[in-house]
PDB file of N, CA and C in Angstrom:
ATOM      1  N   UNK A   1      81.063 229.720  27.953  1.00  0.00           N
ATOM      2  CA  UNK A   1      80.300 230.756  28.617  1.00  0.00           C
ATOM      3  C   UNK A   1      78.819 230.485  28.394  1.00  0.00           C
ATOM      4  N   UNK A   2      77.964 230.600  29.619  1.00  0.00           N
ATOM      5  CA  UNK A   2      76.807 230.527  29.494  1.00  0.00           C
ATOM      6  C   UNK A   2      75.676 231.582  29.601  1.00  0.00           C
ATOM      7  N   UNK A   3      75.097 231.490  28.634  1.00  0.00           N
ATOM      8  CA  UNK A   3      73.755 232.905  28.940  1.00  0.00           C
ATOM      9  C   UNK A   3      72.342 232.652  29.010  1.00  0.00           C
ATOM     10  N   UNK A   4      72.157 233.306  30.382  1.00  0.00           N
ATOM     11  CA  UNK A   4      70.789 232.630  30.445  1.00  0.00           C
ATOM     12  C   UNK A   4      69.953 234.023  30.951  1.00  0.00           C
ATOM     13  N   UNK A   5      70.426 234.653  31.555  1.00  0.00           N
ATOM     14  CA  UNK A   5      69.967 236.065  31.847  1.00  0.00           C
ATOM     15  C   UNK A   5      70.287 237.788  30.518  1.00  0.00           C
ATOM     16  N   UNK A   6      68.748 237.445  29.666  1.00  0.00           N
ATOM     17  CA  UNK A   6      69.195 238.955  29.106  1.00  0.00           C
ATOM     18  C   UNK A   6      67.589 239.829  29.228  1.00  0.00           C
ATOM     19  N   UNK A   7      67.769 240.881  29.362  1.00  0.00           N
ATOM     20  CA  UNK A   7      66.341 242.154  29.341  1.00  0.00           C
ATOM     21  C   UNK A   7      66.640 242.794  27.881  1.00  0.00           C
ATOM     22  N   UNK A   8      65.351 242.946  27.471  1.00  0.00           N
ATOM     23  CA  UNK A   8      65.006 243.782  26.442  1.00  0.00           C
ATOM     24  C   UNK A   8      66.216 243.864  25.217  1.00  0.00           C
ATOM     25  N   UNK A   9      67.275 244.546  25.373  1.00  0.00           N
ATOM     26  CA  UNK A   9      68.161 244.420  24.483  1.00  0.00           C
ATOM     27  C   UNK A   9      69.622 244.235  24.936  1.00  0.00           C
ATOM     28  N   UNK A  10      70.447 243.178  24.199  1.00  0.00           N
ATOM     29  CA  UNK A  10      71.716 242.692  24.390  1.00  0.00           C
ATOM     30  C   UNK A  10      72.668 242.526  23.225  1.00  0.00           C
ATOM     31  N   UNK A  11      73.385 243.741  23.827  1.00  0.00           N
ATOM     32  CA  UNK A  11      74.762 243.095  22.697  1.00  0.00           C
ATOM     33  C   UNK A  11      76.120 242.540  23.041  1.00  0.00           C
ATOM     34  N   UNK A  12      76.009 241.232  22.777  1.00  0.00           N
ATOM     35  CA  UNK A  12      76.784 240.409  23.155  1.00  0.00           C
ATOM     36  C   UNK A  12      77.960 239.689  22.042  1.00  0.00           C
ATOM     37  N   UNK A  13      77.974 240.575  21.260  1.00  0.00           N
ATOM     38  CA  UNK A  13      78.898 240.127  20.426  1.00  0.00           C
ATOM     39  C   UNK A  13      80.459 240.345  20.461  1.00  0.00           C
ATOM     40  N   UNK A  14      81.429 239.527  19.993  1.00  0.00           N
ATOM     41  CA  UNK A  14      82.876 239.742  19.892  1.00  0.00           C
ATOM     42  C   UNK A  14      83.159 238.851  21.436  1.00  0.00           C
ATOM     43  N   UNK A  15      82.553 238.175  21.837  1.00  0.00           N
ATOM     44  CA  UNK A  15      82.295 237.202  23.183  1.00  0.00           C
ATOM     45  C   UNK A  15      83.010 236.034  22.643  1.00  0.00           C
ATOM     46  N   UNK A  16      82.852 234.842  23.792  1.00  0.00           N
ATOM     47  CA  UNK A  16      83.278 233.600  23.651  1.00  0.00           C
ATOM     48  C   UNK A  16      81.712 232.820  23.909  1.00  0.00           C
ATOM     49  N   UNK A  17      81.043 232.909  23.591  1.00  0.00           N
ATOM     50  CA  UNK A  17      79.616 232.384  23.849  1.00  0.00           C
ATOM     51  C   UNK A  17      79.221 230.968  23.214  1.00  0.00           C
ATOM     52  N   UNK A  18      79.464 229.740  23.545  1.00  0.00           N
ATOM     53  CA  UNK A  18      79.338 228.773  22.914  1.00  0.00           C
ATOM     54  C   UNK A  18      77.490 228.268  22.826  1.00  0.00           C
ATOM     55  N   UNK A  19      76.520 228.528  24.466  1.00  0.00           N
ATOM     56  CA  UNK A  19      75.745 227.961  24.157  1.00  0.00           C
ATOM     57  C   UNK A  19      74.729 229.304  24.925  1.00  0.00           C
ATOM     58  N   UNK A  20      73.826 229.433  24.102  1.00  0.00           N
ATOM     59  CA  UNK A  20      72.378 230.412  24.915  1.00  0.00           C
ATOM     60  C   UNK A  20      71.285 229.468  24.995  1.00  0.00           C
ATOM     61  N   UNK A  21      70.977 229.613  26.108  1.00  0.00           N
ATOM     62  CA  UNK A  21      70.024 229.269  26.777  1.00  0.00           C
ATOM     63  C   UNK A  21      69.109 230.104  27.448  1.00  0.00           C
ATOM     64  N   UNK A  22      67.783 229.642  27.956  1.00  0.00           N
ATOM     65  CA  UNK A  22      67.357 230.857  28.840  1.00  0.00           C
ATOM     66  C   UNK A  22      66.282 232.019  27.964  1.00  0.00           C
ATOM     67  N   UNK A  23      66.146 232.161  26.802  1.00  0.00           N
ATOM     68  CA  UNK A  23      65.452 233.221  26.036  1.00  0.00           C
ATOM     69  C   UNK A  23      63.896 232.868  26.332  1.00  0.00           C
ATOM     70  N   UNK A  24      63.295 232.002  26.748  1.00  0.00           N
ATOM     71  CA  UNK A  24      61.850 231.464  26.765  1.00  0.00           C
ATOM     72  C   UNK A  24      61.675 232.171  28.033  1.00  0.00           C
ATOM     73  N   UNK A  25      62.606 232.909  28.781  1.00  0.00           N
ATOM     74  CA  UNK A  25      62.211 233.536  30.014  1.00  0.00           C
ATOM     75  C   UNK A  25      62.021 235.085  30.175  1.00  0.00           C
ATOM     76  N   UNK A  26      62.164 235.533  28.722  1.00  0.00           N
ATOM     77  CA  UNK A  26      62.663 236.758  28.483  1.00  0.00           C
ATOM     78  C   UNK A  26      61.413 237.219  27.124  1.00  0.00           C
ATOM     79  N   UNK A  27      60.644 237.316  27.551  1.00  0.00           N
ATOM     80  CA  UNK A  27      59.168 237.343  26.575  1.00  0.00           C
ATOM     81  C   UNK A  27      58.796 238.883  25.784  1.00  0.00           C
ATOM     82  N   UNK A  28      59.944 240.094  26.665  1.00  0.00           N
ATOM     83  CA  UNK A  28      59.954 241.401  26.468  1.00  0.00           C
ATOM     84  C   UNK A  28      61.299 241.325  25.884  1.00  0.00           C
ATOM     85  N   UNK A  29      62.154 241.420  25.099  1.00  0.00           N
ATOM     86  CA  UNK A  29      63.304 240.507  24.359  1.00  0.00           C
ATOM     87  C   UNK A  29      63.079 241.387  23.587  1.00  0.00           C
ATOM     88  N   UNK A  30      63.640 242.480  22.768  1.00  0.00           N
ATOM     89  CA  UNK A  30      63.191 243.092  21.635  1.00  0.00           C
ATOM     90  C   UNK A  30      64.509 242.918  20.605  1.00  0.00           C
ATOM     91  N   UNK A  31      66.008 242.941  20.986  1.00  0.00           N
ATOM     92  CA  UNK A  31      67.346 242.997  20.173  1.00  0.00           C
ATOM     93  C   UNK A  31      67.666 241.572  20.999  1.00  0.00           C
ATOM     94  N   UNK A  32      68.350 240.639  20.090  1.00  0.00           N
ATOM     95  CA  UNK A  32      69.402 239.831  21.012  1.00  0.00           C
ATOM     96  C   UNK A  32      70.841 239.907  19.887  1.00  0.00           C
ATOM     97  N   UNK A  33      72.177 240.435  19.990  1.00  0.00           N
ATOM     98  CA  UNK A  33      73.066 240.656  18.988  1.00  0.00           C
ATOM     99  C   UNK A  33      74.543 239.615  19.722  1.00  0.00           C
ATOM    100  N   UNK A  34      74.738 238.513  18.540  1.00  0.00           N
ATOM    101  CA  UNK A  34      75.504 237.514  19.475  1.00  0.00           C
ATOM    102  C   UNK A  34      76.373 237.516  18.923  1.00  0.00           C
ATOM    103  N   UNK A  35      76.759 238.416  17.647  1.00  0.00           N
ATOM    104  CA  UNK A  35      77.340 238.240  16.185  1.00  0.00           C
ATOM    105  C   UNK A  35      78.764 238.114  16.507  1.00  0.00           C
ATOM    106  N   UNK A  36      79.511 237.533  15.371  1.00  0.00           N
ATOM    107  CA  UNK A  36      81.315 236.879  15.961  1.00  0.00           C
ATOM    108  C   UNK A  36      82.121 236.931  16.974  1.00  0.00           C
ATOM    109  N   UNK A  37      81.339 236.083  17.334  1.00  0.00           N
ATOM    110  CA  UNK A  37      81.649 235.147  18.681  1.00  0.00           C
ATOM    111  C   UNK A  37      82.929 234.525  18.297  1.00  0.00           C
ATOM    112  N   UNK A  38      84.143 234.966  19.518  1.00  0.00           N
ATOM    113  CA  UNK A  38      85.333 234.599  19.466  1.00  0.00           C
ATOM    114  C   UNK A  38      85.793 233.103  20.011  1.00  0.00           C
ATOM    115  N   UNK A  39      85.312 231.766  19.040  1.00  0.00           N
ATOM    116  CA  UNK A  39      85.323 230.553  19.713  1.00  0.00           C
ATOM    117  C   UNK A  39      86.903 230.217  19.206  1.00  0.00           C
ATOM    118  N   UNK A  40      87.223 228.978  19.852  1.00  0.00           N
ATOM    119  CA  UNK A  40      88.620 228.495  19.639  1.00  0.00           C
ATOM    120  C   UNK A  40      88.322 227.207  18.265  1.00  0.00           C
ATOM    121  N   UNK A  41      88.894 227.419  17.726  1.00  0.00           N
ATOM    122  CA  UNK A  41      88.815 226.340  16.186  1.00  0.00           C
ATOM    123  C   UNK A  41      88.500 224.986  16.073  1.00  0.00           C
ATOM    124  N   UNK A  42      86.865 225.098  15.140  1.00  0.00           N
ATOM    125  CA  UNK A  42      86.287 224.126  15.054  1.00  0.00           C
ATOM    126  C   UNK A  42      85.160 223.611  16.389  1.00  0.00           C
ATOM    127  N   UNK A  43      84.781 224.984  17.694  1.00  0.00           N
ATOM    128  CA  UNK A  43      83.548 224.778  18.367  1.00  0.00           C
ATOM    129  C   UNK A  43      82.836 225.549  17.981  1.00  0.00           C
ATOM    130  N   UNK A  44      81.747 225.212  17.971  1.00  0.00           N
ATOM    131  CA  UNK A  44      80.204 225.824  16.919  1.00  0.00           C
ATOM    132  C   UNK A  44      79.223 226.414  18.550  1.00  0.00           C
ATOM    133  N   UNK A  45      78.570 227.447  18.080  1.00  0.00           N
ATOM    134  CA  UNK A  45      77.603 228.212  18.624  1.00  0.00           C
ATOM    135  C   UNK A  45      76.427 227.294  18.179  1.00  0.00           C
ATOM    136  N   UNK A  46      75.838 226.774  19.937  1.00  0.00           N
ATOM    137  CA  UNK A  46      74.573 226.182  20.232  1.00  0.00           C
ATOM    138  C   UNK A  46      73.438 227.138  20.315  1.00  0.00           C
ATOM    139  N   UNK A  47      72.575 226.770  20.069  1.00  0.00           N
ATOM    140  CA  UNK A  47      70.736 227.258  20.955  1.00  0.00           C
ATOM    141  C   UNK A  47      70.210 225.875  21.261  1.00  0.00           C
ATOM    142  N   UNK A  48      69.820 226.359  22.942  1.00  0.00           N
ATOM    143  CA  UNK A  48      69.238 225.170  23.525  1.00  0.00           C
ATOM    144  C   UNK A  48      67.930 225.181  22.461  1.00  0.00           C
ATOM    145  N   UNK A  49      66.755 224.193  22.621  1.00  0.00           N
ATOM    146  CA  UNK A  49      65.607 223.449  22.590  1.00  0.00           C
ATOM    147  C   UNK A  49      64.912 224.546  22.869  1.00  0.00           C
ATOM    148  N   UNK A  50      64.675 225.039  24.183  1.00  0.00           N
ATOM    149  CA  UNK A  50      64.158 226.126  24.530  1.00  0.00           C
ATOM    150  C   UNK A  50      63.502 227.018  24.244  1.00  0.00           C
ATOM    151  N   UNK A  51      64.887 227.547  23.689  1.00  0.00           N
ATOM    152  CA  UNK A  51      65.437 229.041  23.467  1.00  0.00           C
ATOM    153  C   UNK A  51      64.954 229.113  21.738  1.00  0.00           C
ATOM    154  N   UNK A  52      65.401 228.170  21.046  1.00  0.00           N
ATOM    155  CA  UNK A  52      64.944 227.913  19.621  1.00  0.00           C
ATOM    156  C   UNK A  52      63.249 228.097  19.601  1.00  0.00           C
ATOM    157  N   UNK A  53      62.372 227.668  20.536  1.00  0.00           N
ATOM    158  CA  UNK A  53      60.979 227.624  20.131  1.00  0.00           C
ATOM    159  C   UNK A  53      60.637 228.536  20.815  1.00  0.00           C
ATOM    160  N   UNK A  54      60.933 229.450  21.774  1.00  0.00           N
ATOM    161  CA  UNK A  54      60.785 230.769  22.014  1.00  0.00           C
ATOM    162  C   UNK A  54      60.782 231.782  20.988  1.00  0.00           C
ATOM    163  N   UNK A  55      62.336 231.731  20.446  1.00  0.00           N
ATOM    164  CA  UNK A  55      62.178 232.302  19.345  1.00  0.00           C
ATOM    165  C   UNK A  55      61.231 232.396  17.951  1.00  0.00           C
ATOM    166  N   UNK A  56      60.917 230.530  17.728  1.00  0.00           N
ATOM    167  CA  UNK A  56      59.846 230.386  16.496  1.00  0.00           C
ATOM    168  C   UNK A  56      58.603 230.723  16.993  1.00  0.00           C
ATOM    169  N   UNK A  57      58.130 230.628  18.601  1.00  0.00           N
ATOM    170  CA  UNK A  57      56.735 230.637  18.400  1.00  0.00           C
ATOM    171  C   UNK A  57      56.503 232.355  19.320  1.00  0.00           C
ATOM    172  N   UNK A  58      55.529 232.977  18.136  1.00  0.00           N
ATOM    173  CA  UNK A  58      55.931 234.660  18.415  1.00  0.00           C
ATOM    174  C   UNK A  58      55.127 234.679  19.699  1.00  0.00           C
ATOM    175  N   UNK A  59      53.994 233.898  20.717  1.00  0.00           N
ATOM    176  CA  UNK A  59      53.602 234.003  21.333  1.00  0.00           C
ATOM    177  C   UNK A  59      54.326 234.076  22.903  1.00  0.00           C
ATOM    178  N   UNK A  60      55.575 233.372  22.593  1.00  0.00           N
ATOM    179  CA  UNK A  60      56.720 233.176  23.778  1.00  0.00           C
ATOM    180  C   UNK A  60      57.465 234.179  23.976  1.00  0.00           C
ATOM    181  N   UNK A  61      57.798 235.055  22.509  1.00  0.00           N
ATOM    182  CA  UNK A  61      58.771 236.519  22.660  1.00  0.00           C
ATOM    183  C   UNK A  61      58.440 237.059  21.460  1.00  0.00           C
ATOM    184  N   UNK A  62      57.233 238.103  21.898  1.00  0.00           N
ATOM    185  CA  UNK A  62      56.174 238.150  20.793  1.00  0.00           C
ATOM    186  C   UNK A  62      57.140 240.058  20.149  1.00  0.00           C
ATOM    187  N   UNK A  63      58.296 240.277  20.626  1.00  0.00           N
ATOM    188  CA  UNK A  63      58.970 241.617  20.743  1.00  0.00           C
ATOM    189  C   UNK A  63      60.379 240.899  19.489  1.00  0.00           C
ATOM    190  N   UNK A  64      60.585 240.257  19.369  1.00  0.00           N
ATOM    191  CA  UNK A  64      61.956 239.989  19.331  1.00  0.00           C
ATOM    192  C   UNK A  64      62.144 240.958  17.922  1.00  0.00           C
ATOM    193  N   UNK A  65      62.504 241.976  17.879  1.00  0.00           N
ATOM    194  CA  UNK A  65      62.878 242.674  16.097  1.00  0.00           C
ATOM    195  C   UNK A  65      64.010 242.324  15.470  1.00  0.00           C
ATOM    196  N   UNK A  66      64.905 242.456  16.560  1.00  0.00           N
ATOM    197  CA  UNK A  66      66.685 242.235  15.371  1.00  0.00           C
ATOM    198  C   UNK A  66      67.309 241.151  16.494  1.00  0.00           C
ATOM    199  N   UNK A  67      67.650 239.761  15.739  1.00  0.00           N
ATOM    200  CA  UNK A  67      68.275 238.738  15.877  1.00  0.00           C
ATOM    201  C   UNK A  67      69.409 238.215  15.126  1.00  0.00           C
ATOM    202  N   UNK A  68      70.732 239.448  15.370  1.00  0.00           N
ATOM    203  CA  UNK A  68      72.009 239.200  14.713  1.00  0.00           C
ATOM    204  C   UNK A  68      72.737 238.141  15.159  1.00  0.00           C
ATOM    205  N   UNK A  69      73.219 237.161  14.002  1.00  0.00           N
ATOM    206  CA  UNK A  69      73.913 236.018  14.430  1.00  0.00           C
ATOM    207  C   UNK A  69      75.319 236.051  13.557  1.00  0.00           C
ATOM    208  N   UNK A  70      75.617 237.255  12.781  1.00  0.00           N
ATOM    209  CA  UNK A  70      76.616 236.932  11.865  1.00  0.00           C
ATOM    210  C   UNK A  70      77.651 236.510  12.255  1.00  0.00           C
ATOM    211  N   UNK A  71      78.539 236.001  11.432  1.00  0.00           N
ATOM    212  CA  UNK A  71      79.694 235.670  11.294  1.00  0.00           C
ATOM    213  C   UNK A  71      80.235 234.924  12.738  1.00  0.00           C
ATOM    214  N   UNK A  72      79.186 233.591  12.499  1.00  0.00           N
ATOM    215  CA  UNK A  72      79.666 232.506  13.480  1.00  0.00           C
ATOM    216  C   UNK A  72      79.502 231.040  13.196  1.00  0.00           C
ATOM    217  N   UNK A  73      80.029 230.303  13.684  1.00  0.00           N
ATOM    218  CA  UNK A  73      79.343 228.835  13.293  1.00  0.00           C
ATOM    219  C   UNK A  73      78.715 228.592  14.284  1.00  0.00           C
ATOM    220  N   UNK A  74      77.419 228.027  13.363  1.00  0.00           N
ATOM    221  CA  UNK A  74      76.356 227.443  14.285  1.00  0.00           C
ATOM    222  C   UNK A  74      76.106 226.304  14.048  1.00  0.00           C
ATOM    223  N   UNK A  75      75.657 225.658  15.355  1.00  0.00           N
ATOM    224  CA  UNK A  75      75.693 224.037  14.916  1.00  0.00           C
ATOM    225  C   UNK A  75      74.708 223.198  14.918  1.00  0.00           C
ATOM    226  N   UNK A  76      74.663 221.936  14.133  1.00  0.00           N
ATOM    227  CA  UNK A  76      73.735 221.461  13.596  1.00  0.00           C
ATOM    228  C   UNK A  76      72.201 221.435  14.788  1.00  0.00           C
ATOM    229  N   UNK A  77      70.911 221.648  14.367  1.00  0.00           N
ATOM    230  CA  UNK A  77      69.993 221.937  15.779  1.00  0.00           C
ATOM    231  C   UNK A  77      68.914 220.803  15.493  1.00  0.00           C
ATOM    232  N   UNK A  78      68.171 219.570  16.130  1.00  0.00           N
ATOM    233  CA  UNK A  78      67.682 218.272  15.598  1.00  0.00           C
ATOM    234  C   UNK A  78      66.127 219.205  16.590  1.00  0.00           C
ATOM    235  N   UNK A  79      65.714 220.424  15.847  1.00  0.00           N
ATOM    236  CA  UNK A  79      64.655 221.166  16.567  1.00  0.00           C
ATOM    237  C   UNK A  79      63.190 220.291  16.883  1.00  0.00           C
ATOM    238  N   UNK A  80      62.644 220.443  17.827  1.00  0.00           N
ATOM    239  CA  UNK A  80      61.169 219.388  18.166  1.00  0.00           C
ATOM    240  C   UNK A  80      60.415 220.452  17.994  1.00  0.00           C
ATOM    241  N   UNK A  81      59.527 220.705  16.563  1.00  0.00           N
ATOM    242  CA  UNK A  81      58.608 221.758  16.550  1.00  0.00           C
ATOM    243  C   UNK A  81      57.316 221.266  17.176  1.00  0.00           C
ATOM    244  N   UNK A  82      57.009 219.815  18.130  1.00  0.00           N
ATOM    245  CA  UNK A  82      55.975 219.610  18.374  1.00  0.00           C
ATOM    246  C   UNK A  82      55.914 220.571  19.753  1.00  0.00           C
ATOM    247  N   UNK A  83      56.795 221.215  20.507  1.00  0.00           N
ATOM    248  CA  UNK A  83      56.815 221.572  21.695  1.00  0.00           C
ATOM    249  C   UNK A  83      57.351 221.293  22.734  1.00  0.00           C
ATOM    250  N   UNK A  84      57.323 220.189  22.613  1.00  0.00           N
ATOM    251  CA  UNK A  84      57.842 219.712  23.852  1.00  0.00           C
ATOM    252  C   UNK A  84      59.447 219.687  23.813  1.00  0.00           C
ATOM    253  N   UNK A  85      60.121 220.480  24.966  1.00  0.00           N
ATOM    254  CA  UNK A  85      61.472 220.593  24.620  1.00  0.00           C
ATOM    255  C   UNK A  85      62.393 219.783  25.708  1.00  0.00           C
TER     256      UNK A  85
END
């Protein structure tokens, strides 16, 4: 399942959500809640490139307050903090 469309606040948890994408478009973003995500054994929960430096740089989603990720596997992320994604 793919997510690329969310407003202001989303709770998206107890889903099958393998990869989010799309958050660098969403700059008014205040909740994103993705928490145990129902994957099939041994696939890990992605964040695109994107979506990761949206999140780190507060100027891209300068709102974001609560970013629940519990109780999921997430998988390894080889992040480019120079920007360029």
């Amino acid at each position: 399942m793919l997510i690329s469309v969310l407003i202001f606040c989303r709770y998206l948890g107890g889903n099958s959500i393998v990869v989010v994408e799309g958050l660098e478009m969403l700059p008014q973003l205040q909740e994103l809640h993705v928490e145990n995500q129902q994957l099939s054994s041994g696939e890990k929960m992605l964040f695109d490139n994107r979506s990761l430096q949206a999140i780190a740089v507060s100027e891209i989603i300068s709102f974001l307050l609560i970013f629940s990720l519990a109780d999921n596997t997430l998988c390894c992320v080889d992040f480019d903090w120079s920007g360029s994604a």
